[in-house]
C-alpha atoms as a PDB file:
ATOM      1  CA  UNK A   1      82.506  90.306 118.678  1.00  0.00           C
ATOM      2  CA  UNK A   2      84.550  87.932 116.339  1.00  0.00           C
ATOM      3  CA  UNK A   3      84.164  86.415 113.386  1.00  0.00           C
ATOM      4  CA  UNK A   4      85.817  83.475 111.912  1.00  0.00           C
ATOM      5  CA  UNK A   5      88.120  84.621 108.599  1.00  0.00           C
ATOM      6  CA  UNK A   6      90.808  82.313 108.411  1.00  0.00           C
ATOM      7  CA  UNK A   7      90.744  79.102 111.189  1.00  0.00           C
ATOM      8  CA  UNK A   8      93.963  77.202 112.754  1.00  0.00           C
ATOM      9  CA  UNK A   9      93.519  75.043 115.466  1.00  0.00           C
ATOM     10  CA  UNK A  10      94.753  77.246 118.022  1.00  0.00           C
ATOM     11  CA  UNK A  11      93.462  80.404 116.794  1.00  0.00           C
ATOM     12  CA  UNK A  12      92.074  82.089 114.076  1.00  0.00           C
ATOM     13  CA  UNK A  13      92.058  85.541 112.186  1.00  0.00           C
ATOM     14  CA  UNK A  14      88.639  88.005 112.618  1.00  0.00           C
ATOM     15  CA  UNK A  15      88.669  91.079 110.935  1.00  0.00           C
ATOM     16  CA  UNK A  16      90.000  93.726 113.166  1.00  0.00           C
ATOM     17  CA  UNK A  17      87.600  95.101 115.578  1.00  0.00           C
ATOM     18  CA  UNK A  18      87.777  98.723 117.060  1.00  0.00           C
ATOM     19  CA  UNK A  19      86.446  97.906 119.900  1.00  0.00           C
ATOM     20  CA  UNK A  20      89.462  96.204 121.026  1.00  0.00           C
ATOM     21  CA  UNK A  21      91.404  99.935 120.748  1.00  0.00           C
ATOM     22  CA  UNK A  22      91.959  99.784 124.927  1.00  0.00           C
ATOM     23  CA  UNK A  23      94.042  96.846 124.851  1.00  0.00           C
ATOM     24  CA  UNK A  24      95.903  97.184 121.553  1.00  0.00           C
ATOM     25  CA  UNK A  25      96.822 100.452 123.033  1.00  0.00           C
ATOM     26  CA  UNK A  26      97.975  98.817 126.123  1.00  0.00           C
ATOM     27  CA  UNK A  27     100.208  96.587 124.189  1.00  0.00           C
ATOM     28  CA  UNK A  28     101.519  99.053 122.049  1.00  0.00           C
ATOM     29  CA  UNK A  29     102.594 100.962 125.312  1.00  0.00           C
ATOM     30  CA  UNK A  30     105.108  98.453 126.581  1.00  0.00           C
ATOM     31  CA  UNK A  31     108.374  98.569 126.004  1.00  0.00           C
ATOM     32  CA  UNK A  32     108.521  94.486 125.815  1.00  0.00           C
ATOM     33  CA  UNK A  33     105.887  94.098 123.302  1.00  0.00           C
ATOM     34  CA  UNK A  34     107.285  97.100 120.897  1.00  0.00           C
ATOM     35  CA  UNK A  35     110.878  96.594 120.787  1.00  0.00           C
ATOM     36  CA  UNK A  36     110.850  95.121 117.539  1.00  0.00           C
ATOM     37  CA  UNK A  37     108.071  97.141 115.701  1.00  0.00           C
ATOM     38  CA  UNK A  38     108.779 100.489 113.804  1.00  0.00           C
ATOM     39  CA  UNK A  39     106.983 102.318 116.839  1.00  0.00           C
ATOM     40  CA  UNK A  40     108.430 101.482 119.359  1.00  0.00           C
ATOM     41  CA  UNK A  41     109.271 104.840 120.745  1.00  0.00           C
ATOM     42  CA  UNK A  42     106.124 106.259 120.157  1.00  0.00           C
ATOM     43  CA  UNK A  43     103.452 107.082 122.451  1.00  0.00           C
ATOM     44  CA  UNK A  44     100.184 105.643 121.420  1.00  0.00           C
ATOM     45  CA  UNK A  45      96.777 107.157 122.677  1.00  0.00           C
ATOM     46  CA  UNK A  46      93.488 105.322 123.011  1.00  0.00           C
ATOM     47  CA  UNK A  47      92.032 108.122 120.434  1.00  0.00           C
ATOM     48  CA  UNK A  48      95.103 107.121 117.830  1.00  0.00           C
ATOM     49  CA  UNK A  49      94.976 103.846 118.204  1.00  0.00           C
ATOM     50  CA  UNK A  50      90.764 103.673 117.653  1.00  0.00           C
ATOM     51  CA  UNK A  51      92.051 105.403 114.303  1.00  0.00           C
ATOM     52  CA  UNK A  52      94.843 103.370 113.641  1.00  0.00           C
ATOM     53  CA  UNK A  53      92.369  99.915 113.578  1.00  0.00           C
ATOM     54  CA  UNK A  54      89.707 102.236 111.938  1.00  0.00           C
ATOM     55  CA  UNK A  55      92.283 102.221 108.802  1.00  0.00           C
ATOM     56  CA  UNK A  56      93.500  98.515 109.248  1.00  0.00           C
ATOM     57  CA  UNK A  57      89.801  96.855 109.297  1.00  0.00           C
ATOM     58  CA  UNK A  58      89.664  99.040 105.809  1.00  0.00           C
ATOM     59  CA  UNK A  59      92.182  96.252 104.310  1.00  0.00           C
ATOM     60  CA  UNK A  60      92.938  92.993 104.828  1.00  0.00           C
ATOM     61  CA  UNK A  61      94.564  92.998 108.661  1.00  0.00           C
ATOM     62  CA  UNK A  62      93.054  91.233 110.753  1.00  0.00           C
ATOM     63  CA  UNK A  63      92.772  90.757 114.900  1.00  0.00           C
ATOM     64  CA  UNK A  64      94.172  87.636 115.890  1.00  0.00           C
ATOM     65  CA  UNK A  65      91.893  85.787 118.429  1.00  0.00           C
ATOM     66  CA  UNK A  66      92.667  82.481 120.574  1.00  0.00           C
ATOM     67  CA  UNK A  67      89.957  79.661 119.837  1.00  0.00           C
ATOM     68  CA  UNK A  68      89.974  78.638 123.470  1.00  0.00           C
ATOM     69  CA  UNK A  69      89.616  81.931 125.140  1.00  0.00           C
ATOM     70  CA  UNK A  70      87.867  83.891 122.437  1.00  0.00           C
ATOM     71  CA  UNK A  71      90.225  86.568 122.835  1.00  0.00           C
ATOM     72  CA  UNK A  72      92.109  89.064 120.865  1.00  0.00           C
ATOM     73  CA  UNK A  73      96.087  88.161 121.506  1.00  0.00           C
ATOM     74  CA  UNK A  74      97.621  90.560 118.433  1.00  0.00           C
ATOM     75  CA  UNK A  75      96.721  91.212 114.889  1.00  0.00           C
ATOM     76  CA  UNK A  76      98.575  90.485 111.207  1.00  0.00           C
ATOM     77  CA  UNK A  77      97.693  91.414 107.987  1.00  0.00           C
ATOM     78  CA  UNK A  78      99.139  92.563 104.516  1.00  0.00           C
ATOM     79  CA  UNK A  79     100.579  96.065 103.769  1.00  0.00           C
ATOM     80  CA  UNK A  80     101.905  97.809 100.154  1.00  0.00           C
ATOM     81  CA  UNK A  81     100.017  95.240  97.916  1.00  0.00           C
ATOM     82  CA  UNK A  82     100.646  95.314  94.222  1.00  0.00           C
ATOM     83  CA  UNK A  83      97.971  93.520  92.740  1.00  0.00           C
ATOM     84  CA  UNK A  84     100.050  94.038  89.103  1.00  0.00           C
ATOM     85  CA  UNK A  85     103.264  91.936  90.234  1.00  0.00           C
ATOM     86  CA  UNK A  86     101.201  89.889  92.938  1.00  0.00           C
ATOM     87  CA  UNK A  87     103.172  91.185  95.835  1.00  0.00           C
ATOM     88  CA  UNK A  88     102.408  91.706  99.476  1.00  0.00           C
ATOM     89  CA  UNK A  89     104.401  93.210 102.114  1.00  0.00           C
ATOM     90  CA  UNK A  90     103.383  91.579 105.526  1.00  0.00           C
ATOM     91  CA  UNK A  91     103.662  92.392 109.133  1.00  0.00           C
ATOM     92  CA  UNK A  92     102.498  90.461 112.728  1.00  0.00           C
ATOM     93  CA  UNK A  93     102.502  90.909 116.365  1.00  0.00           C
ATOM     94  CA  UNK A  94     101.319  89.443 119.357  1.00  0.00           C
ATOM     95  CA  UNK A  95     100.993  91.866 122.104  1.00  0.00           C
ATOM     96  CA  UNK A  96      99.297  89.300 124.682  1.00  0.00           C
ATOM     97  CA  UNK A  97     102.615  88.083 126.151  1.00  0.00           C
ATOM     98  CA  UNK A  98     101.387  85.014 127.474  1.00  0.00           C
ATOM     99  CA  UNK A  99     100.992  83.935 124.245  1.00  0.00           C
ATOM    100  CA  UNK A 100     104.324  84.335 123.411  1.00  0.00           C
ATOM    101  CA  UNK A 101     106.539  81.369 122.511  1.00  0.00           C
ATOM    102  CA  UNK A 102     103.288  78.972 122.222  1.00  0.00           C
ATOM    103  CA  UNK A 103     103.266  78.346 118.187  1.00  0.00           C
ATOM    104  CA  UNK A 104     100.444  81.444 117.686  1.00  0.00           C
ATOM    105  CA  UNK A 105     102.376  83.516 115.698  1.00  0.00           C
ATOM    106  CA  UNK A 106     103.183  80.673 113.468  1.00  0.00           C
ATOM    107  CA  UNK A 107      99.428  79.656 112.873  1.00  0.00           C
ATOM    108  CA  UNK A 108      98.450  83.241 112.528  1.00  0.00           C
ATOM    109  CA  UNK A 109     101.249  83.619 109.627  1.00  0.00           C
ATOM    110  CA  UNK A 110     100.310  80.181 107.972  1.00  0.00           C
ATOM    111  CA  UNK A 111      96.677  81.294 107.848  1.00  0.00           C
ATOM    112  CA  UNK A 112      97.543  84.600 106.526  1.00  0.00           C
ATOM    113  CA  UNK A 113     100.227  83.373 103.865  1.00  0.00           C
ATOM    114  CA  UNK A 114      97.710  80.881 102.554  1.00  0.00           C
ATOM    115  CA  UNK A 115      95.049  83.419 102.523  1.00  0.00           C
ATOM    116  CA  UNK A 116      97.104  85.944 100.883  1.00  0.00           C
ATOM    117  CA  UNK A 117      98.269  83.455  98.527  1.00  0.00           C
ATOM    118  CA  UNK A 118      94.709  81.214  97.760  1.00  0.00           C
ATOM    119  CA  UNK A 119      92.279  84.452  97.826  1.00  0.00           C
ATOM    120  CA  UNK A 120      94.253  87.243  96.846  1.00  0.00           C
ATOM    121  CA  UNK A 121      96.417  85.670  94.789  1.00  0.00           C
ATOM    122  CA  UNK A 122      99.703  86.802  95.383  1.00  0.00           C
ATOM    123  CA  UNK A 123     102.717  85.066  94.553  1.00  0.00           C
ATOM    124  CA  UNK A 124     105.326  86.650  96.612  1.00  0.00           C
ATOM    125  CA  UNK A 125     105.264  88.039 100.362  1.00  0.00           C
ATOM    126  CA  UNK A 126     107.984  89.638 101.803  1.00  0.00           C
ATOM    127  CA  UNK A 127     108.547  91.533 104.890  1.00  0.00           C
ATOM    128  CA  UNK A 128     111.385  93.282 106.980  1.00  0.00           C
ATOM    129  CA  UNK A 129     112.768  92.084 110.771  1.00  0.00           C
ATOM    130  CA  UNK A 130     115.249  93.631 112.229  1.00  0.00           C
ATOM    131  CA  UNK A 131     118.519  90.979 113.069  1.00  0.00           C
ATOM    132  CA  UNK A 132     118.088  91.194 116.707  1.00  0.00           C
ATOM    133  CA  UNK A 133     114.350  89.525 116.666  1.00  0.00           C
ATOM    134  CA  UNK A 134     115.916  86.361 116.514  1.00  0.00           C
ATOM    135  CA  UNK A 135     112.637  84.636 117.706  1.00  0.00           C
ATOM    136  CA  UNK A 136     110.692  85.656 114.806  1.00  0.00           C
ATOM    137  CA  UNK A 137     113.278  85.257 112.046  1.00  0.00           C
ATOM    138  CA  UNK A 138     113.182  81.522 113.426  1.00  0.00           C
ATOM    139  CA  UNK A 139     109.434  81.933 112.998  1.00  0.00           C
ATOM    140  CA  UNK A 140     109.743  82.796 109.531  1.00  0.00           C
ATOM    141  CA  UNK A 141     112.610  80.587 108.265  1.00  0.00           C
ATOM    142  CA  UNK A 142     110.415  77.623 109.681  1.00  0.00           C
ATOM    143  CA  UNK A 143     107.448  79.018 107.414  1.00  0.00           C
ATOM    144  CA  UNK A 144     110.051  79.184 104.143  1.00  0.00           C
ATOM    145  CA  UNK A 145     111.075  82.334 104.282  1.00  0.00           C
ATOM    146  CA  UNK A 146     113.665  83.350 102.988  1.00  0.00           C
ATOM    147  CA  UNK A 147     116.672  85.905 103.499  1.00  0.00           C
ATOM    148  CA  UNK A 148     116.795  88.476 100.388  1.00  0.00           C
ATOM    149  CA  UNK A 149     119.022  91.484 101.346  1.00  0.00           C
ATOM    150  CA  UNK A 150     119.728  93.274 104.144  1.00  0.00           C
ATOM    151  CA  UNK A 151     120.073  97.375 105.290  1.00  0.00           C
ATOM    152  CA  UNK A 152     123.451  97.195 107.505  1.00  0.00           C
ATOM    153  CA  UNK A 153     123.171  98.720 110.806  1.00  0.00           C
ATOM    154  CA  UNK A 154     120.130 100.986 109.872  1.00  0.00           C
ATOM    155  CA  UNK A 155     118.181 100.534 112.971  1.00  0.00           C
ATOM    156  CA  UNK A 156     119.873 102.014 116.296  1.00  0.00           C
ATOM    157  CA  UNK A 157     118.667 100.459 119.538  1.00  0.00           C
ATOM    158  CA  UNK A 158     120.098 102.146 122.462  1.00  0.00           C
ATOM    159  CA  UNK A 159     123.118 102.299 121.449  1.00  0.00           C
ATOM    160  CA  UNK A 160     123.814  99.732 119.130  1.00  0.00           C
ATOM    161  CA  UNK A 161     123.250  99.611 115.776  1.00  0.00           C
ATOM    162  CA  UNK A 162     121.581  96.660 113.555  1.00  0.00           C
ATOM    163  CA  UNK A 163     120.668  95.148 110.392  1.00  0.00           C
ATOM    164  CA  UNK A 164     116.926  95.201 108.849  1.00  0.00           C
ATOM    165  CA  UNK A 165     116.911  92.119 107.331  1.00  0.00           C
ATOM    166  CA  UNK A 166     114.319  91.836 104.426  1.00  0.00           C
ATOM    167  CA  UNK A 167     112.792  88.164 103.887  1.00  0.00           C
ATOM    168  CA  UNK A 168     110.424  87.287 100.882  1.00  0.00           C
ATOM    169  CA  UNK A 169     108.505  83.780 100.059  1.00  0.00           C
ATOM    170  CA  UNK A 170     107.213  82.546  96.712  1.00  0.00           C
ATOM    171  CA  UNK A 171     104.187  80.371  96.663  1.00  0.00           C
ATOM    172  CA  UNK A 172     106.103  77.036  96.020  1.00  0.00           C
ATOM    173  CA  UNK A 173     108.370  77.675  98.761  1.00  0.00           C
ATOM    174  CA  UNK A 174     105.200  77.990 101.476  1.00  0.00           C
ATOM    175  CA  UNK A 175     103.444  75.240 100.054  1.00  0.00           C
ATOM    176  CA  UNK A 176     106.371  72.913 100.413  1.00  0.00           C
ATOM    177  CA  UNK A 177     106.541  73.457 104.561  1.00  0.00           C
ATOM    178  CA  UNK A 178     103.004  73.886 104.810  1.00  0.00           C
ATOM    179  CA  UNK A 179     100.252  71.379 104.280  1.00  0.00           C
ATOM    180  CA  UNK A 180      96.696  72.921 104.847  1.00  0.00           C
ATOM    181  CA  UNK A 181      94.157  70.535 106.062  1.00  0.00           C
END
């Protein structure tokens, strides 16, 4: 069952649901979905994975869920907040592939970057990609994020090496791109 957090027009953001552990775990299985998370190379059991969302429906991630269908297609949420300096460290993925390229990662973020920025009241969110995700740094640049730094060829894939690229956006700069309704 899902409930209605944060709501796009395409989907909307429930908090995460451990029931859902059989399919996350499928997702985080393939190679396609994980190649740019941190774990990719892990192997994720069902028994993990139900502890894994046990911790993340503790915080503020959430599952996110496609208005249409009424199904789970990934999850997002905030890691590392500093409620002090008002800072959020933020991470996404969709694992349902057919939802890939469709403009669902984009609402998901937009819901969560207002949320994190109207109800928790942070005033900067940053995250880390690594430079050969060029999909979602496109995704995030359209959003207003923003480039900060960079960790040269820390991440080895295969056998090449490249950048993590760390991206951070303010309030103004979000509210500027993005109009909520």
């Amino acid at each position: 069952m899902y409930f209605r957090k944060m709501t796009g027009k395409k989907c909307y953001l429930s908090p995460i649901n451990v029931n859902d552990a059989e399919k996350f775990t499928e997702w985080l299985n393939d190679f396609e979905v994980t190649q740019n998370l941190t774990l990719y190379e892990k192997s994720i059991s069902l028994e993990a994975e139900k502890e894994i969302l046990g911790r993340l429906a503790k915080e503020h991630n959430y599952s996110i869920i496609d208005i249409a269908a009424n199904k789970v297609i990934g999850n997002c949420g905030y890691m590392n907040l500093n409620h002090l300096d008002q800072t959020g460290e933020l991470g996404i993925f969709i694992g349902d592939k057919d939802y890939w390229n469709k403009g669902y990662g984009t609402e998901a973020l937009s819901l969560l970057i207002d949320y994190g920025f109207q109800a928790l009241n942070l005033h900067n969110i940053w995250l880390k990609v690594y430079s050969f995700n060029e999909r979602a740094i496109k995704v995030y640049e359209k959003i207003g994020f923003k480039v900060i730094g960079r960790r040269r060829e820390a991440r080895l894939r295969g056998t090449e090496r490249h950048d993590d690229i760390f991206m951070d956006i303010l309030r103004g700069d979000f509210y500027e791109k993005y109009n909520p309704a």
